[in-house]
C-alpha atoms as a PDB file:
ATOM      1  CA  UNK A   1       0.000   0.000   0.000  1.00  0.00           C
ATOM      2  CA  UNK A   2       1.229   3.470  -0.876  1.00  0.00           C
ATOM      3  CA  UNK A   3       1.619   6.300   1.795  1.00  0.00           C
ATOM      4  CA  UNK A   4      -1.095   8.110   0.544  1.00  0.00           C
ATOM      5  CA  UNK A   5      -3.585   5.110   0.549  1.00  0.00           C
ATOM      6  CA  UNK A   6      -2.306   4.299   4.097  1.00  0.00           C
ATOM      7  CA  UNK A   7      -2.701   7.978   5.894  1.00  0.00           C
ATOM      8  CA  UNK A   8      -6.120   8.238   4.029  1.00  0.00           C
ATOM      9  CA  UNK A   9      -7.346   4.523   5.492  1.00  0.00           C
ATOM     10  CA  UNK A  10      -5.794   5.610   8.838  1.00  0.00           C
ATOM     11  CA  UNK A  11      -7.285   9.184   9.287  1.00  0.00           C
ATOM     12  CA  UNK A  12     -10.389   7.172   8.638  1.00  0.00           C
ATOM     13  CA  UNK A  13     -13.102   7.119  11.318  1.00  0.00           C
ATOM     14  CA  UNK A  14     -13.993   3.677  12.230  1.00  0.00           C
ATOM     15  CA  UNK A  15     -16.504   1.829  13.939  1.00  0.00           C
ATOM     16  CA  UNK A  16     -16.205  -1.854  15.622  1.00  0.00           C
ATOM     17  CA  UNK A  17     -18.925  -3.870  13.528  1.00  0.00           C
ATOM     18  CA  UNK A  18     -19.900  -5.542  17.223  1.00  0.00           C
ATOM     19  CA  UNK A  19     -19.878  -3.523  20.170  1.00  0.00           C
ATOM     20  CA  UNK A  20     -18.673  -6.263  22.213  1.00  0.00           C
ATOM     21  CA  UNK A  21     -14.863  -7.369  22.107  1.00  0.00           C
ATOM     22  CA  UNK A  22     -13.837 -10.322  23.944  1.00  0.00           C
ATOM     23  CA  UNK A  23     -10.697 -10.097  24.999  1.00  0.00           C
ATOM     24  CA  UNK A  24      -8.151 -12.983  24.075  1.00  0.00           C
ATOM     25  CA  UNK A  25      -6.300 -14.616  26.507  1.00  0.00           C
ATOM     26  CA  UNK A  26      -2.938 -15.758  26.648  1.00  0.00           C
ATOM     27  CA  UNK A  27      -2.115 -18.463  23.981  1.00  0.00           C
ATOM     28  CA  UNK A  28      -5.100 -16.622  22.153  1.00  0.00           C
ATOM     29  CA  UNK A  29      -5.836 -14.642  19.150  1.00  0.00           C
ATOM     30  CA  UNK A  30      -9.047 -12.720  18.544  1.00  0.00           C
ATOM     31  CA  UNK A  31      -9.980 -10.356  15.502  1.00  0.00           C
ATOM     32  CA  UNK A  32     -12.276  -8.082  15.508  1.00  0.00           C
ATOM     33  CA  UNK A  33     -13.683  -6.115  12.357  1.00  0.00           C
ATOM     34  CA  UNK A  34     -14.495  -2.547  12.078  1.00  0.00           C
ATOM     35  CA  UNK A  35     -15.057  -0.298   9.148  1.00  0.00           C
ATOM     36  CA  UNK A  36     -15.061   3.317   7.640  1.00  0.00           C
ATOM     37  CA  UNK A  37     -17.925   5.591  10.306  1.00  0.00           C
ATOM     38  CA  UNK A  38     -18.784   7.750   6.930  1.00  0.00           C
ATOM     39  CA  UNK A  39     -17.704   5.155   4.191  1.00  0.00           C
ATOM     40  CA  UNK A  40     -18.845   1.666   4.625  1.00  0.00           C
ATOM     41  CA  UNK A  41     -16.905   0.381   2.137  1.00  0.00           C
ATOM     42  CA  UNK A  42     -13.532   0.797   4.166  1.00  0.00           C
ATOM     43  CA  UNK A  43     -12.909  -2.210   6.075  1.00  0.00           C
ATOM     44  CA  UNK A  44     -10.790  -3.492   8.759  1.00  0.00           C
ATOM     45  CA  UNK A  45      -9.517  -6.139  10.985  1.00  0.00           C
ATOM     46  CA  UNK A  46      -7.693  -5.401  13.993  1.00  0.00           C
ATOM     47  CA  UNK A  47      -6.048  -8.710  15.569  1.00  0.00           C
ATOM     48  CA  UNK A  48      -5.439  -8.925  19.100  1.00  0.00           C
ATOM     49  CA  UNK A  49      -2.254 -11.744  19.594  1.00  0.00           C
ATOM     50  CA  UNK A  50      -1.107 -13.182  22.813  1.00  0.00           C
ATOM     51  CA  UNK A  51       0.569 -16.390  20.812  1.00  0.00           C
ATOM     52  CA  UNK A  52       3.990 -16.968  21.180  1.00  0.00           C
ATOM     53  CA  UNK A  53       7.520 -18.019  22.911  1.00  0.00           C
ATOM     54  CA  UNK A  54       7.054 -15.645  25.317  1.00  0.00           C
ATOM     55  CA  UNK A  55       4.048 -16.525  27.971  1.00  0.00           C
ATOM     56  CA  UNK A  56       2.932 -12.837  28.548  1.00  0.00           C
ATOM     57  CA  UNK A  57       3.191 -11.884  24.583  1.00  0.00           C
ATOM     58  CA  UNK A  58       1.028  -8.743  22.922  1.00  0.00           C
ATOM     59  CA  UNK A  59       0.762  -7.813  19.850  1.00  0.00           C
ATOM     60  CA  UNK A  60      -1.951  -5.243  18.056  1.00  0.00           C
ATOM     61  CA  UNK A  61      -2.549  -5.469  14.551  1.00  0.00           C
ATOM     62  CA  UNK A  62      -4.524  -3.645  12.298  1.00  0.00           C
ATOM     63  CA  UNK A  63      -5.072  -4.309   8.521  1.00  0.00           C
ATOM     64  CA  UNK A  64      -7.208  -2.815   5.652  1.00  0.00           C
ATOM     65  CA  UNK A  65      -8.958  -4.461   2.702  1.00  0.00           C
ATOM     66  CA  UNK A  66      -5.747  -2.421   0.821  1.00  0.00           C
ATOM     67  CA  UNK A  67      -3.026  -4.323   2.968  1.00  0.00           C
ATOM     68  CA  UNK A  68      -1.395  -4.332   5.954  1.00  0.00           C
ATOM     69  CA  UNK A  69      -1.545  -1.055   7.587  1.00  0.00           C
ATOM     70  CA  UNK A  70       0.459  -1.718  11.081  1.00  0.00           C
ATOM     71  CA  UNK A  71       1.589  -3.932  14.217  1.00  0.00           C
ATOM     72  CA  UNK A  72       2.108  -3.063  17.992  1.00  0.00           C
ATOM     73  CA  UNK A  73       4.613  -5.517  19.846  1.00  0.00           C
ATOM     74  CA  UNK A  74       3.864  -4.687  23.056  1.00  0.00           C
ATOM     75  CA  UNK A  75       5.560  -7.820  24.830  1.00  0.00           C
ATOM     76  CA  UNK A  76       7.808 -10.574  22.912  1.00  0.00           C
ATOM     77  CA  UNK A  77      11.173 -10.726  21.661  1.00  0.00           C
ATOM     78  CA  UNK A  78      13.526  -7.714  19.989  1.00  0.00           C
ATOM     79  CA  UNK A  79      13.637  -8.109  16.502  1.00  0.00           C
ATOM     80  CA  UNK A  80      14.635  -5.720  13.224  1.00  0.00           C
ATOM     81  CA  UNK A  81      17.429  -4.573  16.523  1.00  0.00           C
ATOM     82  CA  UNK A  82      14.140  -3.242  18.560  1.00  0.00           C
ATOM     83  CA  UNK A  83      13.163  -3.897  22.014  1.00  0.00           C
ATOM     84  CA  UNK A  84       9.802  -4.488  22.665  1.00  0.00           C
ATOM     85  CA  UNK A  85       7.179  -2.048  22.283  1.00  0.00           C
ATOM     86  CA  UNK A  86       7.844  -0.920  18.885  1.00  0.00           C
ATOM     87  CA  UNK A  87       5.352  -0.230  16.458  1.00  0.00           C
ATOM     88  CA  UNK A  88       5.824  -1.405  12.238  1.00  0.00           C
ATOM     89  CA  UNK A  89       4.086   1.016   9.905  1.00  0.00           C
ATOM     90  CA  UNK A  90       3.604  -0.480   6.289  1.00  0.00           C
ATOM     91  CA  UNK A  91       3.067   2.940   4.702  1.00  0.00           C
ATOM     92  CA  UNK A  92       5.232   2.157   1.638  1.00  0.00           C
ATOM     93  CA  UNK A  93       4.606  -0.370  -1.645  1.00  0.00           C
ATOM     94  CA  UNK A  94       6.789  -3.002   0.107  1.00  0.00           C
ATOM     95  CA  UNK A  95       6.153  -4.567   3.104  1.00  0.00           C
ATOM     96  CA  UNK A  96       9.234  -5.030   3.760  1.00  0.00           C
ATOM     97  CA  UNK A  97      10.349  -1.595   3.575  1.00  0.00           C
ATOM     98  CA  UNK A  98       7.872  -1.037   6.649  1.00  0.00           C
ATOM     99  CA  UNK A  99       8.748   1.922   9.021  1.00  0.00           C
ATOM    100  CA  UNK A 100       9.860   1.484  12.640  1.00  0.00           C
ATOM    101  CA  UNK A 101       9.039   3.377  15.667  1.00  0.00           C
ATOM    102  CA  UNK A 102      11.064   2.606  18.957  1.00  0.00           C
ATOM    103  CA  UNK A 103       9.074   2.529  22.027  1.00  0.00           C
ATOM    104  CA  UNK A 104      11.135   6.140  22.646  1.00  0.00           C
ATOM    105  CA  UNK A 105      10.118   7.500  20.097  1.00  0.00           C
ATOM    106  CA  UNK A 106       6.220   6.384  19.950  1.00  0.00           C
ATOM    107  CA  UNK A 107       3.675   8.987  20.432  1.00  0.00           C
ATOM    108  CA  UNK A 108       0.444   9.910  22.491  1.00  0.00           C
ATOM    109  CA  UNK A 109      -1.514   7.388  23.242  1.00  0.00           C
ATOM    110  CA  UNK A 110       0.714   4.730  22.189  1.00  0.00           C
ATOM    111  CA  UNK A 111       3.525   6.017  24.613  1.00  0.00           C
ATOM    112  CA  UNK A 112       0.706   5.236  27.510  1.00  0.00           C
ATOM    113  CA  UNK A 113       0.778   1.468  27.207  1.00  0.00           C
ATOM    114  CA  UNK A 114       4.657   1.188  28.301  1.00  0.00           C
ATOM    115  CA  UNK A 115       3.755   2.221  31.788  1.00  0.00           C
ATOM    116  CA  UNK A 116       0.644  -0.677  31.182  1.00  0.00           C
ATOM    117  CA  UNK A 117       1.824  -3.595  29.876  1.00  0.00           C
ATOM    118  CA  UNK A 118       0.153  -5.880  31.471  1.00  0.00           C
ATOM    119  CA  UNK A 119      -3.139  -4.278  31.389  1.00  0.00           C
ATOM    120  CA  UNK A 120      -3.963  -6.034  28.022  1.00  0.00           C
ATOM    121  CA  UNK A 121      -7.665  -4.114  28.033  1.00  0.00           C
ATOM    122  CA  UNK A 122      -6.243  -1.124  28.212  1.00  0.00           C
ATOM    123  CA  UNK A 123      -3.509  -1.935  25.218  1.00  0.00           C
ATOM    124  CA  UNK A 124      -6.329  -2.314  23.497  1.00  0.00           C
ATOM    125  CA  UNK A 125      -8.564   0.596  23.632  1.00  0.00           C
ATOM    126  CA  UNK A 126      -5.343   2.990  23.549  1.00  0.00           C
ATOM    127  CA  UNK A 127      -4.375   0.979  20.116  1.00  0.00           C
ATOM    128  CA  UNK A 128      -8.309   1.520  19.166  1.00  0.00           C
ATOM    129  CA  UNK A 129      -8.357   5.294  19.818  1.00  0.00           C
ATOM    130  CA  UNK A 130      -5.120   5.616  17.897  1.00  0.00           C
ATOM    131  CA  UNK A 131      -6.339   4.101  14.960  1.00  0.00           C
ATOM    132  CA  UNK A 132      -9.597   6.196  15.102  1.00  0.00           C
ATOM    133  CA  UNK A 133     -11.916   3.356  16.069  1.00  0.00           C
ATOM    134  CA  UNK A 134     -14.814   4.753  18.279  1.00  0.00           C
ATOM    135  CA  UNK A 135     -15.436   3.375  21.148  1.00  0.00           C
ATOM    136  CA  UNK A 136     -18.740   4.636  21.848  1.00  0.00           C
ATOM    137  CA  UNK A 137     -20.990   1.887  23.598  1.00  0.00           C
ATOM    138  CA  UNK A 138     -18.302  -0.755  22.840  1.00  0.00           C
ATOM    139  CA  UNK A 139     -18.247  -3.246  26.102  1.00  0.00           C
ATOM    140  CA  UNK A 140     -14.668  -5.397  26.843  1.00  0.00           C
ATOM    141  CA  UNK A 141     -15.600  -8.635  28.238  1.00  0.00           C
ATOM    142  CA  UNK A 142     -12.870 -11.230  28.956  1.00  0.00           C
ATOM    143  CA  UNK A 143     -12.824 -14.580  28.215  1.00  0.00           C
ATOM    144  CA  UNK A 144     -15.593 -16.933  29.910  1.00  0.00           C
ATOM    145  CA  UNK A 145     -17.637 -14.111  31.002  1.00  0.00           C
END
C-alpha cells in the first residue's frame, strides 16, 4: 500500500462492527472487524495476539482491505534490533520496507501502554483510539464471562 492510501485509510473514522470485544487470553488470538464511520466500504480487521515463545506476549494489529496497515509488539522478543514495544508502519509499496518506531520515540496514546503492559484491556482501547476506532458503547468482556 502506498503512503497516501495508508494515511487516508488511517485518518479514517472507524466503527467496531460488534460492540462487544472479547478479549483474548494468553495463547489466544481474537480479531475483531471494524469499518469506515462515513464510508462503509472501508474495512478493517484489527487482531489482538497473545501467541507466542514468550508466555505474557502482545501484539496489536490492524489491517485494511488495501493491505497491511500496522503492528504493535507490546511484549515478545527484539527483533529488526528493537526492544519491545515498537510499532511497524507499512506505509510504503513493500512490506518489507515497513517503518519502525522505537518505544522512545512512539507517540500519544501509544507512549501510555509502556507504563501498562500488562493491562492487556487497556492496550487495546489505547491501540483503538489511535487508529480512530470509536469506542462509543463498545463493552470489553474477557474470556468466559
Amino acid at each position: 500500500m502506498d503512503r497516501n492510501t495508508y494515511n487516508k485509510l488511517f485518518n479514517l473514522d472507524k466503527v467496531l462492527n460488534k460492540p462487544k470485544v472479547r478479549l483474548a487470553s494468553v495463547n489466544e488470538q481474537k480479531r475483531y472487524l471494524a469499518h469506515g464511520l462515513f464510508d462503509i466500504r472501508k474495512k478493517f480487521t484489527i487482531v489482538m495476539n497473545c501467541k507466542g515463545h514468550k508466555k505474557r506476549k502482545l501484539s496489536l494489529m490492524i489491517n485494511s482491505s488495501d493491505g497491511n496497515m500496522m503492528r504493535f509488539d507490546i511484549i515478545g522478543k527484539p527483533h529488526h534490533g528493537y526492544p519491545t514495544p515498537h510499532l511497524h508502519i507499512f506505509n510504503a509499496e513493500n512490506i518489507f520496507e515497513c517503518e519502525f518506531v522505537k518505544g522512545t520515540e512512539l507517540s500519544f496514546p501509544l507512549n501510555e501502554i509502556i507504563n501498562n503492559s500488562l493491562d492487556f484491556q487497556k492496550d487495546l482501547e489505547v491501540f483503538f483510539i489511535y487508529n480512530k476506532i470509536k469506542l462509543d458503547n463498545v463493552v470489553f468482556v474477557k474470556e468466559g464471562k
